[in-house]
N, C-alpha and C. Protein backbone atom coordinates (compact mmCIF):
# COMPACT_ATOMS: atom_id res chain seq x y z
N UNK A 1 229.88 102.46 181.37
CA UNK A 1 229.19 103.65 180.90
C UNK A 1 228.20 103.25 179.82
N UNK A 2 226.80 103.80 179.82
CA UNK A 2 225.75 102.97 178.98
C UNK A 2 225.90 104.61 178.18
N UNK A 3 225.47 104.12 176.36
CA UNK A 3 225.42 104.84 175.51
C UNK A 3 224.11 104.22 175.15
N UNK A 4 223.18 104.59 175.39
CA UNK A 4 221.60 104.57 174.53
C UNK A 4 221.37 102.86 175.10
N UNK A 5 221.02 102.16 175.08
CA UNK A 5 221.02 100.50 174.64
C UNK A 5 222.24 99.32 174.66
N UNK A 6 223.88 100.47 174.53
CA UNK A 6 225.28 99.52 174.20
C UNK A 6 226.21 100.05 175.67
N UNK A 7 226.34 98.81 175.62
CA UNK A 7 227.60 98.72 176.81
C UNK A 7 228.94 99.71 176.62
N UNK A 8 229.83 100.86 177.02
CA UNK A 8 230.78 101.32 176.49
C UNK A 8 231.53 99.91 177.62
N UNK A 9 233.06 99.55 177.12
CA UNK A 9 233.58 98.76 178.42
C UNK A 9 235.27 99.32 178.86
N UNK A 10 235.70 99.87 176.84
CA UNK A 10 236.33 100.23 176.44
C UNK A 10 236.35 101.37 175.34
N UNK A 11 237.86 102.25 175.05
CA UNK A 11 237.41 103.06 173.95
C UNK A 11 237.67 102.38 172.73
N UNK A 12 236.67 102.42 172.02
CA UNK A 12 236.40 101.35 170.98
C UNK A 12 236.07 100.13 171.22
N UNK A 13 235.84 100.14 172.37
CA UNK A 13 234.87 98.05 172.37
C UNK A 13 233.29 98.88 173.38
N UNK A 14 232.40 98.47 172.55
CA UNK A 14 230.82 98.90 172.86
C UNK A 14 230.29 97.27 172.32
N UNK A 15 229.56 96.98 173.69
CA UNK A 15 228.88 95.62 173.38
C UNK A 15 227.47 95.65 173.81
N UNK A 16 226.46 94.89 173.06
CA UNK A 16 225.14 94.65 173.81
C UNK A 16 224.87 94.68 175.18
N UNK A 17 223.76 94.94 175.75
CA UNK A 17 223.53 94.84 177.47
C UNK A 17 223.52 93.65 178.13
N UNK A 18 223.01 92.19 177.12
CA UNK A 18 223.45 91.17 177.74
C UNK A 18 224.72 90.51 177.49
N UNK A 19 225.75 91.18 177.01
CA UNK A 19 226.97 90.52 176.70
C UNK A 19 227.54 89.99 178.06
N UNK A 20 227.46 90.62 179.03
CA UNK A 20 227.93 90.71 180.09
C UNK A 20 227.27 88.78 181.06
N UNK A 21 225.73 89.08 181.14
CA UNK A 21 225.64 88.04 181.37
C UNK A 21 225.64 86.52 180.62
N UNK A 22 225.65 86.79 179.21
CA UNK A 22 226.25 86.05 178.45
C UNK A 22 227.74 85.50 178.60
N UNK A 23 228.45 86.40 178.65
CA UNK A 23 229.44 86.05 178.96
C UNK A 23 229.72 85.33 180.09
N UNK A 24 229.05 85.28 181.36
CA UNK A 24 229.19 84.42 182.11
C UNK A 24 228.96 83.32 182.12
N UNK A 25 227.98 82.86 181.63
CA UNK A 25 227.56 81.86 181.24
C UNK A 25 228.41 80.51 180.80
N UNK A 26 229.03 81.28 179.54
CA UNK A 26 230.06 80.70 178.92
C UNK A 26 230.92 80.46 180.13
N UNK A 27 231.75 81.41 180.50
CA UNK A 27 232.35 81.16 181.64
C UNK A 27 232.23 80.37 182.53
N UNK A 28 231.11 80.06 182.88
CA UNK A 28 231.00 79.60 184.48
C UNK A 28 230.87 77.84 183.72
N UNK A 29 231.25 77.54 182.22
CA UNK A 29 231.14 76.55 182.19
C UNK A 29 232.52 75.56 181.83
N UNK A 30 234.28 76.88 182.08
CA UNK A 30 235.22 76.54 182.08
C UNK A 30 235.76 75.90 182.91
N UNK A 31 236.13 75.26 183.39
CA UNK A 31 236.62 74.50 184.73
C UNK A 31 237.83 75.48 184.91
N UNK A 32 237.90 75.72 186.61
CA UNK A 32 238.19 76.69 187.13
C UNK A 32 239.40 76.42 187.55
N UNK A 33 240.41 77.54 187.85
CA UNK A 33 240.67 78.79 187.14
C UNK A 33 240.88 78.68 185.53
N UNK A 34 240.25 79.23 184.94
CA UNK A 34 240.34 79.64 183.47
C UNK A 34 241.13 80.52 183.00
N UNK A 35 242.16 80.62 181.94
CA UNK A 35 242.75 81.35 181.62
C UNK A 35 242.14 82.31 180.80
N UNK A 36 243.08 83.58 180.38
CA UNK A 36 242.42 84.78 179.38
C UNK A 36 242.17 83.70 178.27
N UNK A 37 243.31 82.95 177.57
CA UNK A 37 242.90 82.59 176.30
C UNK A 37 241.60 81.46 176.02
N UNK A 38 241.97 80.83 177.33
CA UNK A 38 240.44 80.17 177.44
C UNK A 38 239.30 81.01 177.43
N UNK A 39 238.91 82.11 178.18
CA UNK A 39 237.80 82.85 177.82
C UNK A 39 237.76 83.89 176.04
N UNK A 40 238.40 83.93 175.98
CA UNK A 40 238.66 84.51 174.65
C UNK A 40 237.98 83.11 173.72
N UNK A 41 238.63 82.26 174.10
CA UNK A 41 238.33 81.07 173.19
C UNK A 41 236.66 80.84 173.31
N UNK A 42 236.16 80.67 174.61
CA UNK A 42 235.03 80.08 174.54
C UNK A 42 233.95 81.56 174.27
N UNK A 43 234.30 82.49 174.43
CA UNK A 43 233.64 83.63 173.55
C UNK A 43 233.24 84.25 172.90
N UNK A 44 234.57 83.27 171.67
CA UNK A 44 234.16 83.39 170.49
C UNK A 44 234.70 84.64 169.47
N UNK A 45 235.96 85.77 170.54
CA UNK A 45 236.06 86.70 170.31
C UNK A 45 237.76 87.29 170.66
N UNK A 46 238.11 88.24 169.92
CA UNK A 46 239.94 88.87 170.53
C UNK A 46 240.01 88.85 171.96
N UNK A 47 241.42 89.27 172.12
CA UNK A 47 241.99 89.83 172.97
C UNK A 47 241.34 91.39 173.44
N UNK A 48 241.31 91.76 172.23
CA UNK A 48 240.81 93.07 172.10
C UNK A 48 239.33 93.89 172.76
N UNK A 49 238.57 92.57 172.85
CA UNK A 49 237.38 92.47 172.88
C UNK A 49 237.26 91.69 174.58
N UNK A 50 237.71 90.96 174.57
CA UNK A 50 237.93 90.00 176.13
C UNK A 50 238.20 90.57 176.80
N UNK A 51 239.52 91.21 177.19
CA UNK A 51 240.22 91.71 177.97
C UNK A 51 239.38 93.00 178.68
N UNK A 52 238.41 94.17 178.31
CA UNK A 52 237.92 94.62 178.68
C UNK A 52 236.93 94.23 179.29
N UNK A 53 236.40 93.12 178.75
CA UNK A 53 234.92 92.14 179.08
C UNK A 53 235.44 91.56 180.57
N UNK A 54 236.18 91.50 180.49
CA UNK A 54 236.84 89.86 181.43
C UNK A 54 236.99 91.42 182.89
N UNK A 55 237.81 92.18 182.75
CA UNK A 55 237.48 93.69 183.56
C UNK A 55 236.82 94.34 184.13
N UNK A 56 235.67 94.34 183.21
CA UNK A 56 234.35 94.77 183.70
C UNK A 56 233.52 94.01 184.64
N UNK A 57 233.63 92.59 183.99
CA UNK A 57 233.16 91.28 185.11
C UNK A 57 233.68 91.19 186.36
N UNK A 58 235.28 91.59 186.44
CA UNK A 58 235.88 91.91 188.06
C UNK A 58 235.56 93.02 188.49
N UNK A 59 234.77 94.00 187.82
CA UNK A 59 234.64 95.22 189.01
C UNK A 59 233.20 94.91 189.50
N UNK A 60 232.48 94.60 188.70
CA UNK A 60 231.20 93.79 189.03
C UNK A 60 231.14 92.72 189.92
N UNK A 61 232.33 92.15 190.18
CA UNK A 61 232.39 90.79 191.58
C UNK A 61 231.59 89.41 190.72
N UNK A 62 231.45 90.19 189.35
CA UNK A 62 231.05 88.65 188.90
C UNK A 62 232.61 87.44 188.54
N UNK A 63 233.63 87.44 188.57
CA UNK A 63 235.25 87.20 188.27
C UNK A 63 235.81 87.68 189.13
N UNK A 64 236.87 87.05 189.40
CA UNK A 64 237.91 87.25 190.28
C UNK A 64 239.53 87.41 189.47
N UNK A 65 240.19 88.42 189.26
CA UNK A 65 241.38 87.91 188.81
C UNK A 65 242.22 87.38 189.44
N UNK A 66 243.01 86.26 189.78
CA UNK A 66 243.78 85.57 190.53
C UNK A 66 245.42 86.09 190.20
N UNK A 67 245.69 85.85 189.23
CA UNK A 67 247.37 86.61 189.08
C UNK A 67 246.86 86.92 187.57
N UNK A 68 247.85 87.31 187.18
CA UNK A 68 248.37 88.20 185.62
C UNK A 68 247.51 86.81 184.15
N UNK A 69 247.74 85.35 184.81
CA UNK A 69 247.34 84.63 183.46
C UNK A 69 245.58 84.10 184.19
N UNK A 70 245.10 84.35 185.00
CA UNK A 70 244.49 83.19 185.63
C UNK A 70 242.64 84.12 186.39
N UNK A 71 241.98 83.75 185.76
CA UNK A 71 240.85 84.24 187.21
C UNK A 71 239.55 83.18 187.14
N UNK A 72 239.03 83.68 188.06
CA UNK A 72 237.91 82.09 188.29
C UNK A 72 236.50 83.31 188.51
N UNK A 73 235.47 82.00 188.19
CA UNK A 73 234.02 83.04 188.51
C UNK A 73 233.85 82.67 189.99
N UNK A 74 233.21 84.10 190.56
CA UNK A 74 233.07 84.18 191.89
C UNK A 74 231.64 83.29 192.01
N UNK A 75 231.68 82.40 192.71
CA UNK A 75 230.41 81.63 193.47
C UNK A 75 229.15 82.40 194.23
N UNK A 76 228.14 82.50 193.82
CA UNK A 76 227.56 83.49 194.36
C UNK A 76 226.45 83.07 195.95
């Protein structure tokens, strides 16, 4: 849901418009499958903050979640 310019992803997590492909970036440079705390880690950012990010990227088909600890970036 876009608010003016900011990403809503969550209630209470609103991020820039390129966070998203930023975030991949980072990502696509984890060796695969990557865990949550690995993306958290290379993000730079919480749980709090990831976990919605990392969500949004799977409904988008940019991520795949694989089980409960584990997802990989989809190859395009």
């Amino acid at each position: 849901q876009r608010a003016g310019r900011l990403l809503r992803v969550a209630d209470g997590v609103v991020l820039g418009p390129t966070a998203p492909a930023l975030a991949m970036r980072a990502l696509a440079g984890l060796p695969q499958p990557f865990t949550t705390s690995q993306a958290r880690q290379v993000l730079g950012t919480t749980r709090r903050i990831a976990i919605p990010l990392l969500e949004l990227l799977d409904e988008r088909g940019w991520t795949r979640r694989i089980d409960a600890g584990h997802r990989e970036v989809v190859r395009g």
